[in-house]
PDB file of N, CA and C in Angstrom:
ATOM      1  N   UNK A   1       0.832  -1.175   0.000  1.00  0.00           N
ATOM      2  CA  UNK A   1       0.000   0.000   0.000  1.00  0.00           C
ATOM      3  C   UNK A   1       0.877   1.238   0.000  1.00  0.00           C
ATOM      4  N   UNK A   2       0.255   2.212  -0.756  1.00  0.00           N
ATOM      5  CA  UNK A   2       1.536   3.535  -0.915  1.00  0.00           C
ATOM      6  C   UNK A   2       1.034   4.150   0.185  1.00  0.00           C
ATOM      7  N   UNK A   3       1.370   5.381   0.726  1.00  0.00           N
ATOM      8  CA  UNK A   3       1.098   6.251   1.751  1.00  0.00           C
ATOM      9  C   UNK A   3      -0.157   7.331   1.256  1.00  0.00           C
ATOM     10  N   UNK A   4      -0.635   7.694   0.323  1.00  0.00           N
ATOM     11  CA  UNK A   4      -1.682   8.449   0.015  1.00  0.00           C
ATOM     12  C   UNK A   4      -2.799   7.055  -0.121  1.00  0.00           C
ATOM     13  N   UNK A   5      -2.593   5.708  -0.327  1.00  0.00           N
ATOM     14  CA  UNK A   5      -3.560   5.075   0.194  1.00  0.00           C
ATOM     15  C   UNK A   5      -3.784   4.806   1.215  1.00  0.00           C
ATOM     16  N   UNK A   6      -2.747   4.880   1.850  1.00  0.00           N
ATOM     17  CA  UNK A   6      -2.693   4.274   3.509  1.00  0.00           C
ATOM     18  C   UNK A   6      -3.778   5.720   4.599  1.00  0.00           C
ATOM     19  N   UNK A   7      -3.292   6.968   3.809  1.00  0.00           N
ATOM     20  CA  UNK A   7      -3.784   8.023   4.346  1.00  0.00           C
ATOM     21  C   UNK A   7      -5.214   8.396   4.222  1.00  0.00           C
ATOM     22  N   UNK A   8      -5.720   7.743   2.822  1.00  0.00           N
ATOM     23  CA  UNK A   8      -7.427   7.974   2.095  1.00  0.00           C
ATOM     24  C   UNK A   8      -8.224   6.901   3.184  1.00  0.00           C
ATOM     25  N   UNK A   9      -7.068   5.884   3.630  1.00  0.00           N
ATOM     26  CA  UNK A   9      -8.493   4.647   4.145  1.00  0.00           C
ATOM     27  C   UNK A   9      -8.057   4.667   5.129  1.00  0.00           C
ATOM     28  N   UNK A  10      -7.498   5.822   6.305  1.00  0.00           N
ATOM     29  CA  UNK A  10      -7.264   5.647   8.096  1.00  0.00           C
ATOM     30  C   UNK A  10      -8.060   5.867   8.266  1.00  0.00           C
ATOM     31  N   UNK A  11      -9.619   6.821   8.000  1.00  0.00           N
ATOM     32  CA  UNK A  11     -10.866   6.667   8.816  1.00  0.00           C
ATOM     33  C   UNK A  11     -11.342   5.545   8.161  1.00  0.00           C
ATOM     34  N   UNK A  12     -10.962   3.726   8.139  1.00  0.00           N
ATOM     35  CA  UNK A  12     -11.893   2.645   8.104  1.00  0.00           C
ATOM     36  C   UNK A  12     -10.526   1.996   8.998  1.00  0.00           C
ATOM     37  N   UNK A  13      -9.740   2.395   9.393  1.00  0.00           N
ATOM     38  CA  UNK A  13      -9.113   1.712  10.261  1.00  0.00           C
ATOM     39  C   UNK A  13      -9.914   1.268  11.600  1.00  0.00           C
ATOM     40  N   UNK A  14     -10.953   1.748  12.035  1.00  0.00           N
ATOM     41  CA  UNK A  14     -11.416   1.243  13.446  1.00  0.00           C
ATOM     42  C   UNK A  14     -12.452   0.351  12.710  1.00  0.00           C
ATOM     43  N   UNK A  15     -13.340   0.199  11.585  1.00  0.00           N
ATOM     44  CA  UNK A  15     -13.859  -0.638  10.945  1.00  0.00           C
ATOM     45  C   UNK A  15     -13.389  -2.110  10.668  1.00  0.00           C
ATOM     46  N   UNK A  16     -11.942  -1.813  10.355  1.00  0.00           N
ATOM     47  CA  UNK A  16     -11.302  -2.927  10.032  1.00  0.00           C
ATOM     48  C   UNK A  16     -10.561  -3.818  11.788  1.00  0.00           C
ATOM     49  N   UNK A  17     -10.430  -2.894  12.162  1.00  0.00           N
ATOM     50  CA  UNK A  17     -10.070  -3.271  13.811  1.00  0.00           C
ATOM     51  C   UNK A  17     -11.388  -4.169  14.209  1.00  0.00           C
ATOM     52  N   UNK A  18     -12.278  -3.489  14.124  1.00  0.00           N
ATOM     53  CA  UNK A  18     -13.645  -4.532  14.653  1.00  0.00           C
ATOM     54  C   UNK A  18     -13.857  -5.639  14.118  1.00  0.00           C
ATOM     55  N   UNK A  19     -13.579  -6.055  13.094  1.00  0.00           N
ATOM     56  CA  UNK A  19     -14.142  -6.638  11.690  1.00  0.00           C
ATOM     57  C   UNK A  19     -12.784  -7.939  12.439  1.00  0.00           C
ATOM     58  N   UNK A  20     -11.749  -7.181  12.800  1.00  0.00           N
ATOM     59  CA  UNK A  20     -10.661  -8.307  12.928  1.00  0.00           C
ATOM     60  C   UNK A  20     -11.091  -9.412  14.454  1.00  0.00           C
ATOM     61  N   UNK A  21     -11.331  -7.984  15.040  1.00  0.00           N
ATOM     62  CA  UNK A  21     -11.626  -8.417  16.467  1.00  0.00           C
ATOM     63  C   UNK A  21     -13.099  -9.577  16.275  1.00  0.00           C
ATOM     64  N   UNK A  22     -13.972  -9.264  15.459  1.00  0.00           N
ATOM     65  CA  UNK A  22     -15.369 -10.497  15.403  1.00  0.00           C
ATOM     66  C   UNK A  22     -14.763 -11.788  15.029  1.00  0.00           C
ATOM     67  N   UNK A  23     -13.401 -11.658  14.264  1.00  0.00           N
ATOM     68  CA  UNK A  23     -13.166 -12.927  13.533  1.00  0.00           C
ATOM     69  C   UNK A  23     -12.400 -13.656  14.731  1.00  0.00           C
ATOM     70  N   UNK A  24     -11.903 -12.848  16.019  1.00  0.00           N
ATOM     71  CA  UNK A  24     -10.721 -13.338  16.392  1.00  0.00           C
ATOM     72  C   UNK A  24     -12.027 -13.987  17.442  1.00  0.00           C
ATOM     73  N   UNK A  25     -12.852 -13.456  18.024  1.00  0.00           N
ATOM     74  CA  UNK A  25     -14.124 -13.934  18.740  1.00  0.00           C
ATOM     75  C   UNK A  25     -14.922 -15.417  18.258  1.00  0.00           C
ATOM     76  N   UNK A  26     -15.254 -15.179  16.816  1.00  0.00           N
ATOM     77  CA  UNK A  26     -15.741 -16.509  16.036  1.00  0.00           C
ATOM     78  C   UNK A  26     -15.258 -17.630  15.898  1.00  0.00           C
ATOM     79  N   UNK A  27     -13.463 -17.402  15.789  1.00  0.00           N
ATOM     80  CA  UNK A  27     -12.317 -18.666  15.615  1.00  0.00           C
ATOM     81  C   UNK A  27     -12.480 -18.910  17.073  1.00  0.00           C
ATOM     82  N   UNK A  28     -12.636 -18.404  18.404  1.00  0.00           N
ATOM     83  CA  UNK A  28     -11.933 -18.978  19.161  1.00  0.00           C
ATOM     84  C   UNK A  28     -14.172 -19.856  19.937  1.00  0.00           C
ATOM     85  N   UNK A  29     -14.516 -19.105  19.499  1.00  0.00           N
ATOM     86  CA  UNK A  29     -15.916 -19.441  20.260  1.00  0.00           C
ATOM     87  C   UNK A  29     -16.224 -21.094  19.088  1.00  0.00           C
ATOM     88  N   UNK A  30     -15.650 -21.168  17.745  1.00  0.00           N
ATOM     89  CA  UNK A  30     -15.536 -22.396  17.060  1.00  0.00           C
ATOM     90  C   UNK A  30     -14.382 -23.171  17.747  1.00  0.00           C
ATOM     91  N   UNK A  31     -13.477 -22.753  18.024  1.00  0.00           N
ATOM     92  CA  UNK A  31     -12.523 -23.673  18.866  1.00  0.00           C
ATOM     93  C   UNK A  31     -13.096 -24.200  20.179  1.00  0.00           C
ATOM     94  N   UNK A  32     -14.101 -23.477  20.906  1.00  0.00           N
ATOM     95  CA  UNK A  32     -14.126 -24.323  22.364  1.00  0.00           C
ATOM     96  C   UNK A  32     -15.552 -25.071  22.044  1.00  0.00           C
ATOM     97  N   UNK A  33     -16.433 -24.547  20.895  1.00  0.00           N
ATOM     98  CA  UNK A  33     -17.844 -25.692  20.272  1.00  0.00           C
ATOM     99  C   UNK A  33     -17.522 -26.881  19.718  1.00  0.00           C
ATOM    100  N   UNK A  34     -16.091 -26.628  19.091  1.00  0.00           N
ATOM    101  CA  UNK A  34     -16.067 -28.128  18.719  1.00  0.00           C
ATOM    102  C   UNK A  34     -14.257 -28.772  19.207  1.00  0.00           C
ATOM    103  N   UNK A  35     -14.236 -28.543  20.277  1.00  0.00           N
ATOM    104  CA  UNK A  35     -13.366 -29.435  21.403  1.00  0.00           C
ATOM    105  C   UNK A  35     -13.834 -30.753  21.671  1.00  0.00           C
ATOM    106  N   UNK A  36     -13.388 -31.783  21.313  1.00  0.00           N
ATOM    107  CA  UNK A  36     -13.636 -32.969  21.976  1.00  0.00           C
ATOM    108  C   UNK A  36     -13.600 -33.165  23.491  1.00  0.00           C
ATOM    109  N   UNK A  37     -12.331 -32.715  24.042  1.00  0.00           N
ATOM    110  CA  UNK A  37     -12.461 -32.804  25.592  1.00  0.00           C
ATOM    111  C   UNK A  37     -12.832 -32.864  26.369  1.00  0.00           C
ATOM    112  N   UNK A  38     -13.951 -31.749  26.483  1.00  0.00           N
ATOM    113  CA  UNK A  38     -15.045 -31.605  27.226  1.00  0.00           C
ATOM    114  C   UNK A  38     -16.455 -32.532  27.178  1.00  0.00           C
ATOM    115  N   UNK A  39     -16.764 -33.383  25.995  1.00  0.00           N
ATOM    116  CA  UNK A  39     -17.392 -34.534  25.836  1.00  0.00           C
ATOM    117  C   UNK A  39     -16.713 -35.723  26.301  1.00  0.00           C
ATOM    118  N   UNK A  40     -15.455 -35.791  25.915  1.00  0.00           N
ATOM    119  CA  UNK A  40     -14.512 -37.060  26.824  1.00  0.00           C
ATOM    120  C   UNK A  40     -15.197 -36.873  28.376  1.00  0.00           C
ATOM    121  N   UNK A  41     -14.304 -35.832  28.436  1.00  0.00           N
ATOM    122  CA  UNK A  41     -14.512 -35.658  30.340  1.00  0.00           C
ATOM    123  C   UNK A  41     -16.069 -35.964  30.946  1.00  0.00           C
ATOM    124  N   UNK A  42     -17.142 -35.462  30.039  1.00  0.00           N
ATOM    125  CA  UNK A  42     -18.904 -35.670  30.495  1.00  0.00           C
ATOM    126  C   UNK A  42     -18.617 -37.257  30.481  1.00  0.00           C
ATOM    127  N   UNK A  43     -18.209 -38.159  29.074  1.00  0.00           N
ATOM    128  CA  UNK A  43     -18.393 -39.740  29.013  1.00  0.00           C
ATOM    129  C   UNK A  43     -17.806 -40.124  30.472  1.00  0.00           C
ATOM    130  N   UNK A  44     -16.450 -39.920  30.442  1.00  0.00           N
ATOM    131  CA  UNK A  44     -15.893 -40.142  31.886  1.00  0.00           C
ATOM    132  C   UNK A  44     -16.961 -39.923  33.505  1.00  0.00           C
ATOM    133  N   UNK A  45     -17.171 -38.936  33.237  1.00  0.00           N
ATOM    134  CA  UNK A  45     -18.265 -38.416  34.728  1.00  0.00           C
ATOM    135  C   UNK A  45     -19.471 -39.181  34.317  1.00  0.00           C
ATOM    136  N   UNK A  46     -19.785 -39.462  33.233  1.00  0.00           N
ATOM    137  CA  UNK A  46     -21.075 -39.953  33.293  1.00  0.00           C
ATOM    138  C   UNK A  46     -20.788 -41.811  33.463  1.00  0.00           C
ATOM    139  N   UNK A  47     -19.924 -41.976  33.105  1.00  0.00           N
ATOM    140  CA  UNK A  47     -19.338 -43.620  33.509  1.00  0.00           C
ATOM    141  C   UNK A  47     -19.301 -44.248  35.060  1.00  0.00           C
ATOM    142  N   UNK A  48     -18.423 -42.770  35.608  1.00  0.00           N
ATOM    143  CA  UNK A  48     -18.754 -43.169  37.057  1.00  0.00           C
ATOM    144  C   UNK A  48     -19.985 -42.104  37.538  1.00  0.00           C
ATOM    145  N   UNK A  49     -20.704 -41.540  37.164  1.00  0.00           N
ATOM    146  CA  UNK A  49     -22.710 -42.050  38.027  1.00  0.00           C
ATOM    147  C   UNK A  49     -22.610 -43.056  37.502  1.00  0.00           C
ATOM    148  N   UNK A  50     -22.700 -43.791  36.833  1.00  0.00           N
ATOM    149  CA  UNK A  50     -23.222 -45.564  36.455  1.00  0.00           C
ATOM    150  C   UNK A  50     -22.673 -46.367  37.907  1.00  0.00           C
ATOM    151  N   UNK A  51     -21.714 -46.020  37.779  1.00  0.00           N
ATOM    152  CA  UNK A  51     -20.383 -47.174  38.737  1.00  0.00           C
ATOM    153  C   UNK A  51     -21.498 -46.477  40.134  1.00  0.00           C
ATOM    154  N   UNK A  52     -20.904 -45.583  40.706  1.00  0.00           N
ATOM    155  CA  UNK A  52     -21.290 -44.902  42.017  1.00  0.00           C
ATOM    156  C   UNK A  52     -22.733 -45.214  41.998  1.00  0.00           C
ATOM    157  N   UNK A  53     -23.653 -45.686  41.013  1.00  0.00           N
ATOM    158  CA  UNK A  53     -25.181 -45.990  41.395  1.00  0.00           C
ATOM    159  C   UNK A  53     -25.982 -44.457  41.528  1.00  0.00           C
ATOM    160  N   UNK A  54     -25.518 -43.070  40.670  1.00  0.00           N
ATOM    161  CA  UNK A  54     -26.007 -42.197  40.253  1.00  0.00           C
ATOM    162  C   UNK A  54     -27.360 -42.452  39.876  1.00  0.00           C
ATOM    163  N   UNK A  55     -26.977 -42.931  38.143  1.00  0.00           N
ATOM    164  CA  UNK A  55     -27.828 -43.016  37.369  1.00  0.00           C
ATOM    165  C   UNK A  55     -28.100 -44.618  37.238  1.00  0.00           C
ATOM    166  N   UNK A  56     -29.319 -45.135  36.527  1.00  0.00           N
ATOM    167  CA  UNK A  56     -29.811 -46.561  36.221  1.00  0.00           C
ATOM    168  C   UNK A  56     -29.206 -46.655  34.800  1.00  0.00           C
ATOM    169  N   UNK A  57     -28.751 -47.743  34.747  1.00  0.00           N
ATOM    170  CA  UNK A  57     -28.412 -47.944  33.155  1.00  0.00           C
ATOM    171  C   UNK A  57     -29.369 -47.459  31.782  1.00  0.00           C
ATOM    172  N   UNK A  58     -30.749 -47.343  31.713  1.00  0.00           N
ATOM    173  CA  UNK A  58     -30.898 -46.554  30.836  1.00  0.00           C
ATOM    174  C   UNK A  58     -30.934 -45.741  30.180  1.00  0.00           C
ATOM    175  N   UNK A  59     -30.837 -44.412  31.852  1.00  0.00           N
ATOM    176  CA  UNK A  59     -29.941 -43.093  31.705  1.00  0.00           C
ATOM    177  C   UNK A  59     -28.601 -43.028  30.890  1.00  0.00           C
ATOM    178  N   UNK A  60     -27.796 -44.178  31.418  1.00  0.00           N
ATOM    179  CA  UNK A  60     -26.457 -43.785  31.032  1.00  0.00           C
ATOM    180  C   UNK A  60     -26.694 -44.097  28.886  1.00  0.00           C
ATOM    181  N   UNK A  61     -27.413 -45.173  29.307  1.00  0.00           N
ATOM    182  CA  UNK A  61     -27.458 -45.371  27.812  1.00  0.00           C
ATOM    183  C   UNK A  61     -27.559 -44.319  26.820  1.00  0.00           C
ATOM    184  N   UNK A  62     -29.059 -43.831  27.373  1.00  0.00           N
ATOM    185  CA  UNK A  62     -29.449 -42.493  26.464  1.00  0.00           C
ATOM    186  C   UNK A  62     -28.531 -40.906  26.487  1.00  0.00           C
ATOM    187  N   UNK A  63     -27.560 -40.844  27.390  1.00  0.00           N
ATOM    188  CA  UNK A  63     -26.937 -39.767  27.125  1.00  0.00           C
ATOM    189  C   UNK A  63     -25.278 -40.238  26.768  1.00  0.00           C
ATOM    190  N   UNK A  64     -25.260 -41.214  27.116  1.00  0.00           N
ATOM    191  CA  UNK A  64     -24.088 -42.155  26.375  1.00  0.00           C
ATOM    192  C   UNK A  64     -23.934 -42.437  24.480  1.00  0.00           C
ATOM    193  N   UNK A  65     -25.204 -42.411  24.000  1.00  0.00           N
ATOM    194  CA  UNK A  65     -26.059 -42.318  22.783  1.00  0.00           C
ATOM    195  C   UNK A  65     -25.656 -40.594  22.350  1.00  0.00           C
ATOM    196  N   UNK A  66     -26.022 -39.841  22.979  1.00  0.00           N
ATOM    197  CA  UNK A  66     -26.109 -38.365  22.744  1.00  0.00           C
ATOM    198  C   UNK A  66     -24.494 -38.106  23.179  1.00  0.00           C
ATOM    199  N   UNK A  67     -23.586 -38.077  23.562  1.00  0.00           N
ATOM    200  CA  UNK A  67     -22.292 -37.790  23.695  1.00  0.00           C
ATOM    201  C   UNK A  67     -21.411 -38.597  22.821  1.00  0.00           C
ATOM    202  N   UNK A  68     -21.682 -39.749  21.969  1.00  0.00           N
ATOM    203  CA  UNK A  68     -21.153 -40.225  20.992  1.00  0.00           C
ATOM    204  C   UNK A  68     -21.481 -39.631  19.904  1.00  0.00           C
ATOM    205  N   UNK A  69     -22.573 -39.880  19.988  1.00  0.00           N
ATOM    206  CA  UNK A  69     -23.097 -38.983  18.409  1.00  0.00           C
ATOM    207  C   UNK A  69     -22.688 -37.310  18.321  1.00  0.00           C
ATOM    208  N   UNK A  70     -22.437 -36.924  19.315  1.00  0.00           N
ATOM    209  CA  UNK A  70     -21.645 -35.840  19.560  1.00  0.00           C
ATOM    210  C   UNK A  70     -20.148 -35.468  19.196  1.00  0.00           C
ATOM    211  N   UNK A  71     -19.850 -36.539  19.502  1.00  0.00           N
ATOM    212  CA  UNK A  71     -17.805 -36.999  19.269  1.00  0.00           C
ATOM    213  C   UNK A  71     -18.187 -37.160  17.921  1.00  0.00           C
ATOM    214  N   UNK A  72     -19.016 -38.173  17.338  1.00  0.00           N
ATOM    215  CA  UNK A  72     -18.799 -38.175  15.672  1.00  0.00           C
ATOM    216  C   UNK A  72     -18.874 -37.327  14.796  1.00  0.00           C
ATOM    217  N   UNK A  73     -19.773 -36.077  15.283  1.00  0.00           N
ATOM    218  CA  UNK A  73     -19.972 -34.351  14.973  1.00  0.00           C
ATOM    219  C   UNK A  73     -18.464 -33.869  15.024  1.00  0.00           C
ATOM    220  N   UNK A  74     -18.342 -33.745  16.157  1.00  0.00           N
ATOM    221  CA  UNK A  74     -16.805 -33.133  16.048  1.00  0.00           C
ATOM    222  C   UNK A  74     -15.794 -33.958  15.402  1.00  0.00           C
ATOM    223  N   UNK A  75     -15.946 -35.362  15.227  1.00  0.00           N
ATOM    224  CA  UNK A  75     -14.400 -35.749  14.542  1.00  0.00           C
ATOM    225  C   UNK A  75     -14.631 -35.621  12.540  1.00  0.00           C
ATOM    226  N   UNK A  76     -16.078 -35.351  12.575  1.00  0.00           N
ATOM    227  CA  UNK A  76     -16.497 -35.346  11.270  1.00  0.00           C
ATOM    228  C   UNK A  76     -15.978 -33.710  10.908  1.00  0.00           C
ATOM    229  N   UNK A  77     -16.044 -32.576  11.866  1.00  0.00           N
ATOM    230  CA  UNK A  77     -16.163 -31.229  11.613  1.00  0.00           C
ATOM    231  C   UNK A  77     -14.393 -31.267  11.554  1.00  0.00           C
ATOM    232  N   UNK A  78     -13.494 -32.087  12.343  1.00  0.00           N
ATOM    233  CA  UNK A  78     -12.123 -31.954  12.082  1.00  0.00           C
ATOM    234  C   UNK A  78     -12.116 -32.317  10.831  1.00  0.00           C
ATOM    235  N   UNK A  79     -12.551 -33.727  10.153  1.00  0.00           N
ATOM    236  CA  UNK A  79     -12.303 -34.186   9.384  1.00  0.00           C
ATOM    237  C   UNK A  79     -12.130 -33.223   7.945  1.00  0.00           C
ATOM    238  N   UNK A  80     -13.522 -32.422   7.728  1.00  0.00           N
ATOM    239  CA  UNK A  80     -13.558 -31.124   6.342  1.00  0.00           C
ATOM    240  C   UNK A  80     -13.112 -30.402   6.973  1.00  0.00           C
ATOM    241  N   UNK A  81     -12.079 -29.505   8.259  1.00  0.00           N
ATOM    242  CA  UNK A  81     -11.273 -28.772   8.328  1.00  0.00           C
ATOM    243  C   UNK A  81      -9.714 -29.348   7.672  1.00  0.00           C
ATOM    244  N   UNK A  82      -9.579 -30.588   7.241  1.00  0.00           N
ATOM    245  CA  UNK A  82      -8.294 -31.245   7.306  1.00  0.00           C
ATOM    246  C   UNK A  82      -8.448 -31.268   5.883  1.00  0.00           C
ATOM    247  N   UNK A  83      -9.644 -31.592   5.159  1.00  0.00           N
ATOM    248  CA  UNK A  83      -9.871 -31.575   3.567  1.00  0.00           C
ATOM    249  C   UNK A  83      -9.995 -29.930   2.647  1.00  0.00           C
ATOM    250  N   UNK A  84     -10.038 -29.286   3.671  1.00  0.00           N
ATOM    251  CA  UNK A  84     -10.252 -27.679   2.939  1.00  0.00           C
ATOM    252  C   UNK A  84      -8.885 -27.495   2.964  1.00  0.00           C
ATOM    253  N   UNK A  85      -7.921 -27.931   4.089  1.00  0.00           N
ATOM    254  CA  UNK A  85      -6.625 -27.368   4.152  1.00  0.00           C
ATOM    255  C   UNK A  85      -5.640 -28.224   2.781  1.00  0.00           C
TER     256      UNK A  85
END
């Protein structure tokens, strides 16, 4: 960029500051939605209520059901991040 462009577009500099700042908000709020970890760790806690006599085995079933099918969401959403790259 030459300096008489740099000088025509400093009032969209706080435009472009925001614009950076939503993206830096979106990447990181997509980074902690599709973390596996935090579904590991629920399977884990939800393994022992089973053990400890929490929950009855059909409970565990049905959200055992819903936290897998969950992991396959996220390893599917890594998967077309790994094919775009």
């Amino acid at each position: 960029m030459g300096l008489i462009t740099q000088i025509l577009t400093l009032p969209f500099a706080p435009v472009r500051g925001v614009g950076w700042v939503l993206d830096q908000v979106v990447l990181t709020a997509e980074r902690q939605y599709y973390d596996p970890a935090p579904v590991r760790k629920e399977l884990a806690e939800l393994e022992q209520a089973l053990l400890d006599g929490e929950i009855d085995e059909e409970e565990f079933d049905r959200r055992e059901d819903e936290l897998l099918d969950r992991l396959e969401e996220l390893e599917a959403y890594q998967q077309s991040l790994q094919a775009r790259s």
